[in-house]
C-alpha atoms as a PDB file:
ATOM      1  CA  UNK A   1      -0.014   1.286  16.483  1.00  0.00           C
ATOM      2  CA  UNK A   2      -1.651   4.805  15.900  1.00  0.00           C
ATOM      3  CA  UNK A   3       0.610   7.897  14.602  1.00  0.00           C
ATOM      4  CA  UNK A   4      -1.071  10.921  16.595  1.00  0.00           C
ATOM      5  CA  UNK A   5       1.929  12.657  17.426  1.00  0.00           C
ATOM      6  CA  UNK A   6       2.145  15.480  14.986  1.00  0.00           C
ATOM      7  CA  UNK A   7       1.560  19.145  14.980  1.00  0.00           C
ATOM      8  CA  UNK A   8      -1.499  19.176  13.062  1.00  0.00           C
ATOM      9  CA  UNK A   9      -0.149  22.474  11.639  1.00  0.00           C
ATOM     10  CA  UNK A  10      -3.336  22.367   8.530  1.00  0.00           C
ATOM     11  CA  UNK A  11      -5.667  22.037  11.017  1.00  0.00           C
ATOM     12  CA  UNK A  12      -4.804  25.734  12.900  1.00  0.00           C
ATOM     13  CA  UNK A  13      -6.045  27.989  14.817  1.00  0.00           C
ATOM     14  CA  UNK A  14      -7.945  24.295  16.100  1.00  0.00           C
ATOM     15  CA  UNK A  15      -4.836  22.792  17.155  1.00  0.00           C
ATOM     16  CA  UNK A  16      -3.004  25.108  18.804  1.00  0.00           C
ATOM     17  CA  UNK A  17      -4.743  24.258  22.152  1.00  0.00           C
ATOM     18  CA  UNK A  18      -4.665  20.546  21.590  1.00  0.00           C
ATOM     19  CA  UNK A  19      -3.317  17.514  19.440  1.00  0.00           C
ATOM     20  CA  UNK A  20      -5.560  16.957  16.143  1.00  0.00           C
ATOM     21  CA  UNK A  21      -6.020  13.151  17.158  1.00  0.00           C
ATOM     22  CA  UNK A  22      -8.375  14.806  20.060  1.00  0.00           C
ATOM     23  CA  UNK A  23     -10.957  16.859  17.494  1.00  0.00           C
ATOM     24  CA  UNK A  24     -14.000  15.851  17.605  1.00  0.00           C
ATOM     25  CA  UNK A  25     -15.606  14.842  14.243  1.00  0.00           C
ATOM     26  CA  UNK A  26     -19.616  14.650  14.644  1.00  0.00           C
ATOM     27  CA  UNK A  27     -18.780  14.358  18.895  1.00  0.00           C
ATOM     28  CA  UNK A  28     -16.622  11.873  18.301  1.00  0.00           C
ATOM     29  CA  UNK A  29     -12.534  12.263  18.703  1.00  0.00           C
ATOM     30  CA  UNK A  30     -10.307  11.382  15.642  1.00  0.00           C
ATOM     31  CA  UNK A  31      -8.685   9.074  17.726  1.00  0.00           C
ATOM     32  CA  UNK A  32     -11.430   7.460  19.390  1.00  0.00           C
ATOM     33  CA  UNK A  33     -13.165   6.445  15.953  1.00  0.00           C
ATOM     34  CA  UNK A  34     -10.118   4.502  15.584  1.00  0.00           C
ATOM     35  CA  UNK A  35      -9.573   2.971  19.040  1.00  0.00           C
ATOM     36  CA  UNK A  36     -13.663   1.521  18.695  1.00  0.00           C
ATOM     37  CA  UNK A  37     -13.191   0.245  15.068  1.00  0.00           C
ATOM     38  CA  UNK A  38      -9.829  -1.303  16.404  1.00  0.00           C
ATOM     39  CA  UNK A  39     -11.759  -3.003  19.105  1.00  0.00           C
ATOM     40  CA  UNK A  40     -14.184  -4.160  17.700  1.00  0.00           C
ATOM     41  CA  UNK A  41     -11.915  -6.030  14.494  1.00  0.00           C
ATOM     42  CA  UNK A  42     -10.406  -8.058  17.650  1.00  0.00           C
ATOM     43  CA  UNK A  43      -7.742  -5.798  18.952  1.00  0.00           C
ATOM     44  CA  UNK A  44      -6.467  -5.958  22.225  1.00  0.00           C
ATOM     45  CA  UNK A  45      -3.476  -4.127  22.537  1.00  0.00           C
ATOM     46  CA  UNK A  46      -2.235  -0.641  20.945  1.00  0.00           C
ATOM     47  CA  UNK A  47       0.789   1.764  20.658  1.00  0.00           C
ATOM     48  CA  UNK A  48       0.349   5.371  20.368  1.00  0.00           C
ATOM     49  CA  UNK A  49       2.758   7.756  19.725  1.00  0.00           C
ATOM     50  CA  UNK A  50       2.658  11.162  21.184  1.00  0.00           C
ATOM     51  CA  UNK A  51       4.448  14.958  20.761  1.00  0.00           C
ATOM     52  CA  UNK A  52       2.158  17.841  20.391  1.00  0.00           C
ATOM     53  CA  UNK A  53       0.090  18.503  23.283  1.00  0.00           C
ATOM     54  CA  UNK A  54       1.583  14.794  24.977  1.00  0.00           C
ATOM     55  CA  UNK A  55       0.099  15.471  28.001  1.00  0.00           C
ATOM     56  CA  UNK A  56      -3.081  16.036  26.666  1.00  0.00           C
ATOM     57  CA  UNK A  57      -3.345  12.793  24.402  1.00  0.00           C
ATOM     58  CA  UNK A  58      -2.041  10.888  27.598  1.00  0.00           C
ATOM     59  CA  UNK A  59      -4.956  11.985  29.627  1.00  0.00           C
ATOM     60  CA  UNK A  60      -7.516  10.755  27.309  1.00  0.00           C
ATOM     61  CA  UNK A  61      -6.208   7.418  26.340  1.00  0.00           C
ATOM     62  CA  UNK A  62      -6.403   6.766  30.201  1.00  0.00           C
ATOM     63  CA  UNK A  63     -10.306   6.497  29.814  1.00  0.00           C
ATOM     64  CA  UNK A  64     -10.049   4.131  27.317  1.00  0.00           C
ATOM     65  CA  UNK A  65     -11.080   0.427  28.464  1.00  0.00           C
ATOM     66  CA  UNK A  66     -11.268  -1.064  25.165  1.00  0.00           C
ATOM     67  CA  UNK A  67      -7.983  -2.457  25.290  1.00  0.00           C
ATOM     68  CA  UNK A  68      -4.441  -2.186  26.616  1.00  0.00           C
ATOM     69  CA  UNK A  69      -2.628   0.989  25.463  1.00  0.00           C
ATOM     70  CA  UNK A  70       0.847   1.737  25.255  1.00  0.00           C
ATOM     71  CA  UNK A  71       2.458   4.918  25.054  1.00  0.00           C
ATOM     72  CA  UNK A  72       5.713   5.741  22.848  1.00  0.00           C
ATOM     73  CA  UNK A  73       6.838   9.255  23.782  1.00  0.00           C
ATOM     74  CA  UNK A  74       8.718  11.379  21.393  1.00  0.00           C
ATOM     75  CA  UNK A  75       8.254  14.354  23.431  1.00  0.00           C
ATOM     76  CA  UNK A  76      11.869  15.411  23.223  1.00  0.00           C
ATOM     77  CA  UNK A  77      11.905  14.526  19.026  1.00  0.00           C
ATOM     78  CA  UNK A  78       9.402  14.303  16.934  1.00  0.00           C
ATOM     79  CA  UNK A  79      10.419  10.945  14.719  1.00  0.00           C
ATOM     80  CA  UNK A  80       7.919  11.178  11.673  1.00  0.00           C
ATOM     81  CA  UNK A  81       6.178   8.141   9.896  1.00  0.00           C
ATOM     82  CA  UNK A  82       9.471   5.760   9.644  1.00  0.00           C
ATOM     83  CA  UNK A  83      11.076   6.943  12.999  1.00  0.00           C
ATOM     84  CA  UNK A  84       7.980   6.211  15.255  1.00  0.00           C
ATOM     85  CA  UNK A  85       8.100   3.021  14.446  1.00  0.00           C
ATOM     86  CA  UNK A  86      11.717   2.493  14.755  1.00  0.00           C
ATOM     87  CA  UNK A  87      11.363   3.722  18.220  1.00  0.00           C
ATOM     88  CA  UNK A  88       8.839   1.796  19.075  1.00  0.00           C
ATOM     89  CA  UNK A  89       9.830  -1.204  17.665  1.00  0.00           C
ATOM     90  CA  UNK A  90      10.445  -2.849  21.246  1.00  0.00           C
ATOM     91  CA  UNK A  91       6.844  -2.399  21.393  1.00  0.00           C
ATOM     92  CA  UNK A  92       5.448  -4.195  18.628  1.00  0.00           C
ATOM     93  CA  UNK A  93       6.260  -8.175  18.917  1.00  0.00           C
ATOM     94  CA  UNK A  94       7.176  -9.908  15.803  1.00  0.00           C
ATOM     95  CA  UNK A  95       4.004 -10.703  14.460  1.00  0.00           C
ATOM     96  CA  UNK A  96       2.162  -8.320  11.459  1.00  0.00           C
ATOM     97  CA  UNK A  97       0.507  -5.453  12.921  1.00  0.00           C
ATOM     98  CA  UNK A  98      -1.875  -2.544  12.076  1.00  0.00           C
ATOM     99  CA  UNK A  99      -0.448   0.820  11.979  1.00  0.00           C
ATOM    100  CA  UNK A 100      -3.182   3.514  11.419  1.00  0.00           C
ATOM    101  CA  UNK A 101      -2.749   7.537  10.290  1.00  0.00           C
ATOM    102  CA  UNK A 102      -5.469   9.309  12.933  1.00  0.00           C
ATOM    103  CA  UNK A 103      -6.051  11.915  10.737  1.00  0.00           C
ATOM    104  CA  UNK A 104      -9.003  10.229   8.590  1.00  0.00           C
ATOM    105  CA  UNK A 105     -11.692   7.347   8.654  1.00  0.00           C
ATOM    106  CA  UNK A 106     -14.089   5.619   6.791  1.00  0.00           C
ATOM    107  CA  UNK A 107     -17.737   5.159   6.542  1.00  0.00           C
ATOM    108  CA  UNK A 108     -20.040   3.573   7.032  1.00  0.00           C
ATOM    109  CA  UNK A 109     -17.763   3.019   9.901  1.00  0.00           C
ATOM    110  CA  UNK A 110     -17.178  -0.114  11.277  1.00  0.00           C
ATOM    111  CA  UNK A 111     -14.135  -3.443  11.168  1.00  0.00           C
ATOM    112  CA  UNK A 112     -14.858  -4.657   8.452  1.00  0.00           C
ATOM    113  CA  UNK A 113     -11.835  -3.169   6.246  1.00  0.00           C
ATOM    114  CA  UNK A 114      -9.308  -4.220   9.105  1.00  0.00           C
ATOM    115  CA  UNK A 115     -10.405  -7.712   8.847  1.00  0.00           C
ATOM    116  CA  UNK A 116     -10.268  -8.131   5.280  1.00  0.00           C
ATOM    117  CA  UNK A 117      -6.707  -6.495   5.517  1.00  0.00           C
ATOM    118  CA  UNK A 118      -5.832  -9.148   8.104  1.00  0.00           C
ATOM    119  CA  UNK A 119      -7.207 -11.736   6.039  1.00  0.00           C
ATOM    120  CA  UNK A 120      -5.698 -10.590   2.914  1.00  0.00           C
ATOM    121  CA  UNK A 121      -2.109 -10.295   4.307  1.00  0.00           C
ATOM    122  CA  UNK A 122       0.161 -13.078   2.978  1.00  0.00           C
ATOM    123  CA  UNK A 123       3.993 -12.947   4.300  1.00  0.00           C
ATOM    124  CA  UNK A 124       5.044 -14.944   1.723  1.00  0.00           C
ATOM    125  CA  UNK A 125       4.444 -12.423  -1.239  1.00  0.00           C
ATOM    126  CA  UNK A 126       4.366  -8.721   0.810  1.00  0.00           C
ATOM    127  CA  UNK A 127       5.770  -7.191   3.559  1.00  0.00           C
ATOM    128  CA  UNK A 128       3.118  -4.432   3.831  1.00  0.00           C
ATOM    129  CA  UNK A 129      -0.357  -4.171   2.754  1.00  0.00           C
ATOM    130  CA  UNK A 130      -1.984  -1.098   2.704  1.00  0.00           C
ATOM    131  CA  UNK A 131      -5.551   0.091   2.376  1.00  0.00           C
ATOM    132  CA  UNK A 132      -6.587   2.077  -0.650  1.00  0.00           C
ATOM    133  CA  UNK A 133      -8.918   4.639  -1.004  1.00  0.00           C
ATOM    134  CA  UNK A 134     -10.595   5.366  -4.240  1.00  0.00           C
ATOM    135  CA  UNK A 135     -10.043   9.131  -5.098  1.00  0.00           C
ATOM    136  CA  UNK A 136     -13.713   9.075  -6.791  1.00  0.00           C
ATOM    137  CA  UNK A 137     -14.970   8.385  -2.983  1.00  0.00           C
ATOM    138  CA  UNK A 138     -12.744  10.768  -1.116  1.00  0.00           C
ATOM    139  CA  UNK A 139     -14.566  13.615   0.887  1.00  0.00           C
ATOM    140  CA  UNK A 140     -11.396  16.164   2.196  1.00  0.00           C
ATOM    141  CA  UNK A 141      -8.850  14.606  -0.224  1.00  0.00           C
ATOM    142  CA  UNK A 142      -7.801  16.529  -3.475  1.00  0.00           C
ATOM    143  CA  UNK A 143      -4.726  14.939  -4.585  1.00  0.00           C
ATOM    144  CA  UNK A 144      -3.934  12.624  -7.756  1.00  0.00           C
ATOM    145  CA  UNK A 145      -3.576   9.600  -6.100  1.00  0.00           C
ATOM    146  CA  UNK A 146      -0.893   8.053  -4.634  1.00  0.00           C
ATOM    147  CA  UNK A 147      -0.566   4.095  -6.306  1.00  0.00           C
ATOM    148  CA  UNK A 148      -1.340   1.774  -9.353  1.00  0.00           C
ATOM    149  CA  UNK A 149      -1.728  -1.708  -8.766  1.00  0.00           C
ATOM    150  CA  UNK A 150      -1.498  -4.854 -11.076  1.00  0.00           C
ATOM    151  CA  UNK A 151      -4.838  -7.264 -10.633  1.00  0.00           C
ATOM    152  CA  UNK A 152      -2.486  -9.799  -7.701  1.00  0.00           C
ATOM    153  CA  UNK A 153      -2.492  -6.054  -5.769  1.00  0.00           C
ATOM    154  CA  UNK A 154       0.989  -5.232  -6.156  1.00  0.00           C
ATOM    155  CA  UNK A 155       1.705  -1.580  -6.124  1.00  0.00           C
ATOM    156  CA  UNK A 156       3.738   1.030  -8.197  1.00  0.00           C
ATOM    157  CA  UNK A 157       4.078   4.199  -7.464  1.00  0.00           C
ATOM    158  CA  UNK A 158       2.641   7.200  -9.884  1.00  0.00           C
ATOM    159  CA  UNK A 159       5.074   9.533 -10.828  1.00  0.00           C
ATOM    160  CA  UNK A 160       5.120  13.057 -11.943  1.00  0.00           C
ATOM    161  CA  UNK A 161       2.056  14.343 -13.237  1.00  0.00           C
ATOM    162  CA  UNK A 162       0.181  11.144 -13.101  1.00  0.00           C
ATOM    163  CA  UNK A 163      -2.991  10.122 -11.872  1.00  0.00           C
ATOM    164  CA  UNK A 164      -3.593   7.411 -10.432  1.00  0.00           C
ATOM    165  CA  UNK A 165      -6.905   5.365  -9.204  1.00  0.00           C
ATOM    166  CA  UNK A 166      -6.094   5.043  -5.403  1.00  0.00           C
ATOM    167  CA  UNK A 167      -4.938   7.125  -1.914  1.00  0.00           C
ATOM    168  CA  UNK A 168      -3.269   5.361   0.823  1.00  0.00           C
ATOM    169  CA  UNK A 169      -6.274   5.474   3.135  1.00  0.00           C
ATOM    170  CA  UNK A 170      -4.050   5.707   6.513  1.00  0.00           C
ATOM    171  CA  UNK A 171      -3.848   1.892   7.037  1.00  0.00           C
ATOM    172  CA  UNK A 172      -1.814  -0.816   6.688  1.00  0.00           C
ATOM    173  CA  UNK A 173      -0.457  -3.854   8.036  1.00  0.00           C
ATOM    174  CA  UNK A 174       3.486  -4.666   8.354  1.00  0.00           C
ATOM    175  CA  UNK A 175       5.779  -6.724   9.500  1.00  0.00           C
ATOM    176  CA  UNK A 176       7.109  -5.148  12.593  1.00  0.00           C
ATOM    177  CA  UNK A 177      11.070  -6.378  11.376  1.00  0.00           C
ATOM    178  CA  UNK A 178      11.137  -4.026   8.409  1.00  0.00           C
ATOM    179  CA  UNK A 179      11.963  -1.807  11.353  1.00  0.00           C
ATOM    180  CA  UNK A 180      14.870  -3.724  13.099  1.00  0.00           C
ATOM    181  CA  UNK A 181      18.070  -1.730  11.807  1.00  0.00           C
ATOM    182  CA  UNK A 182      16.676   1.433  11.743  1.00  0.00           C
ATOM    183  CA  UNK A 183      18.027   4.505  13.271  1.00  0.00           C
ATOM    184  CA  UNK A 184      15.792   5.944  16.039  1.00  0.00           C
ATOM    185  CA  UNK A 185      15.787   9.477  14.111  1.00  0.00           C
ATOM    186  CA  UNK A 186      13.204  11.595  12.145  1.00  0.00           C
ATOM    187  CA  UNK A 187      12.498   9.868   8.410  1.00  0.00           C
ATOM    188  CA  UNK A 188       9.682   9.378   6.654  1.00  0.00           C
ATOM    189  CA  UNK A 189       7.597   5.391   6.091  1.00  0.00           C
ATOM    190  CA  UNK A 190       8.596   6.134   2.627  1.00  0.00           C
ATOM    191  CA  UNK A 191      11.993   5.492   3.026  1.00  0.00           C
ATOM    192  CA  UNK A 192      10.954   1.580   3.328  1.00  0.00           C
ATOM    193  CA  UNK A 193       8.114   1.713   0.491  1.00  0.00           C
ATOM    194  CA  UNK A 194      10.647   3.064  -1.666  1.00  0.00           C
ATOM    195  CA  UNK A 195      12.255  -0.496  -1.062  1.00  0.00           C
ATOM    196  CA  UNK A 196       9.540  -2.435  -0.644  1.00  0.00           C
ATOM    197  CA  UNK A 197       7.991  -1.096  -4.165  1.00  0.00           C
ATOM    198  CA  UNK A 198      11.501  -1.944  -5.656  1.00  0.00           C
ATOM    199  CA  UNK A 199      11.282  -5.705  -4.682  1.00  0.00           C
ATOM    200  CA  UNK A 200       7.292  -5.729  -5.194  1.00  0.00           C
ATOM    201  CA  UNK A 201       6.955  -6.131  -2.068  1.00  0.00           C
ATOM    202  CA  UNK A 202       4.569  -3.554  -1.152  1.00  0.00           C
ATOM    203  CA  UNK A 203       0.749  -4.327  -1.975  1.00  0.00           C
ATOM    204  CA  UNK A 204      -3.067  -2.894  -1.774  1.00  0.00           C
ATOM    205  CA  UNK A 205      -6.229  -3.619  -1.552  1.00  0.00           C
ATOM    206  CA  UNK A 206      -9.294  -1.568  -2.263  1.00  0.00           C
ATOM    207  CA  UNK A 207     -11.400  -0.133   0.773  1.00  0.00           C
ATOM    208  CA  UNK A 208     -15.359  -0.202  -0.046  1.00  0.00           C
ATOM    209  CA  UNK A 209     -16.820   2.077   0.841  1.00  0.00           C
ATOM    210  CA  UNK A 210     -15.942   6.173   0.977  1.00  0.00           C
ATOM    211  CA  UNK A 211     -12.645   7.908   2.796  1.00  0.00           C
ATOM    212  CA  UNK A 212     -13.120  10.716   4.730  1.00  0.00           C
ATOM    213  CA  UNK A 213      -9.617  12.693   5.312  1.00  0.00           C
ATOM    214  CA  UNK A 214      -9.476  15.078   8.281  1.00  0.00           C
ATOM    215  CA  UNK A 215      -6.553  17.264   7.160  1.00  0.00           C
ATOM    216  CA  UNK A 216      -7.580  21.001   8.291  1.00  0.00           C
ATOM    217  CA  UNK A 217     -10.944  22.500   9.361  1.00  0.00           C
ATOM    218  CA  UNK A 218     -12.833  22.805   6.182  1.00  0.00           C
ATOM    219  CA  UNK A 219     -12.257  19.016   5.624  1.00  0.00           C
ATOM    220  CA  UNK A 220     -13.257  18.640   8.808  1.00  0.00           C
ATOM    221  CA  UNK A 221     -16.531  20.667   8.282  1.00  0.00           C
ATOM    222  CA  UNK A 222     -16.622  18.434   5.240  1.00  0.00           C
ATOM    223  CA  UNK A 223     -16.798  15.396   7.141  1.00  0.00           C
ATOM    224  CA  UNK A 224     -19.423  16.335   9.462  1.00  0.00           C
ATOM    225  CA  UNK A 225     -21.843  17.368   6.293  1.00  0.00           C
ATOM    226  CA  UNK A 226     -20.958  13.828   4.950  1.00  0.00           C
ATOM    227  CA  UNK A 227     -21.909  11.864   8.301  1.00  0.00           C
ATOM    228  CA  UNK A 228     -25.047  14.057   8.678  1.00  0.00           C
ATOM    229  CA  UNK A 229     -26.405  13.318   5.454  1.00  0.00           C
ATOM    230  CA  UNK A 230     -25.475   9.570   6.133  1.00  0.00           C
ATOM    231  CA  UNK A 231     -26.732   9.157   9.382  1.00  0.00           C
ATOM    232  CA  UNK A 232     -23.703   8.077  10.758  1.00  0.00           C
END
């Protein structure tokens, strides 16, 4: 499932004519970059939410052959993080699935972190794995982290003035049930890491390789000198 139904209200005046998931970033959409990389890791189905500019977003997932896609619409409600996926919960199956933030990307880009999160996803010991960014290699990202983990990848959360090593990099894999008595209303995913981290349940592992996070136009600019001088 991809989250691209927000306002984007960083990235204005750019969004006020469309949805951020539809910028491009070096002539490629946000959401696009994702869609390919999803592809080509073996996916063959996806879920997109959509609010701002709905119409919009639907128009351009309709020229997408890549794979099935699925629309949840919260047109009338925006549901944040936790409430999209309660919504579309119907949606999702029962087995783990990625859900991906279109707001940022890696590179070099290409599958390999989404198969070595499917690989490294064990039911037994986590209920949701995320990927983890290390703020060293973050273009666009100026925060002080987000998690510590112990060396088996379980994560705490830092607190206060902290810092801390890693950033959620906008990826994860979950197991869709997490969602199955939630209220179809607007909360926040961290409602459920807040009880996943409390049962160490919730668990990282590193991405290799640098995090680029689109979050308003001068990231975005950002982004574009990074791919440039990267050749990507």
């Amino acid at each position: 499932m991809l989250l691209a139904a927000g306002f984007g209200q960083r990235m204005r005046p750019l969004t006020e004519t469309t949805a951020k998931p539809l910028l491009p970033v070096a002539d490629i959409a946000l959401i696009d970059r994702h869609l390919n990389m999803l592809a080509a890791a073996g996916v063959k189905r996806a879920i997109v939410n959509v609010h701002w500019h709905a119409d919009k977003v639907e128009a351009h997932l309709a020229s997408h052959k890549t794979m099935e896609i699925i629309v949840s619409d919260e047109r009338d409600t925006l549901l944040e993080t936790g409430g999209a996926l309660a919504k579309a919960r119907p949606l999702l199956g029962d087995d783990p699935v990625f859900i991906v933030n279109t707001d940022a990307f890696w590179g070099p880009a290409d599958a390999e972190p989404l198969s070595r999160l499917a690989e490294n996803f064990v039911p037994e010991n986590m209920d949701e794995l995320l990927l983890l960014a290390d703020t060293c290699r973050c273009i666009g990202y100026h925060g002080r982290g987000d998690f510590s983990k112990d060396p088996a990848g379980c994560l705490q959360r830092r607190t206060g003035e902290a810092v801390s090593d890693w950033a959620y990099a906008g990826v994860r894999i979950l197991k869709p049930e997490l969602y199955d008595d939630q209220d179809i209303a607007p909360f926040s995913a961290n409602r459920i890491w807040n009880q996943l981290l409390e049962n160490q349940r919730l668990y990282g592992i590193p991405l290799d390789r640098f995090w680029l996070h689109v979050g308003d136009p001068t990231a975005l600019r950002d982004a574009e000198m990074w791919l440039r001088c990267h050749g990507e």
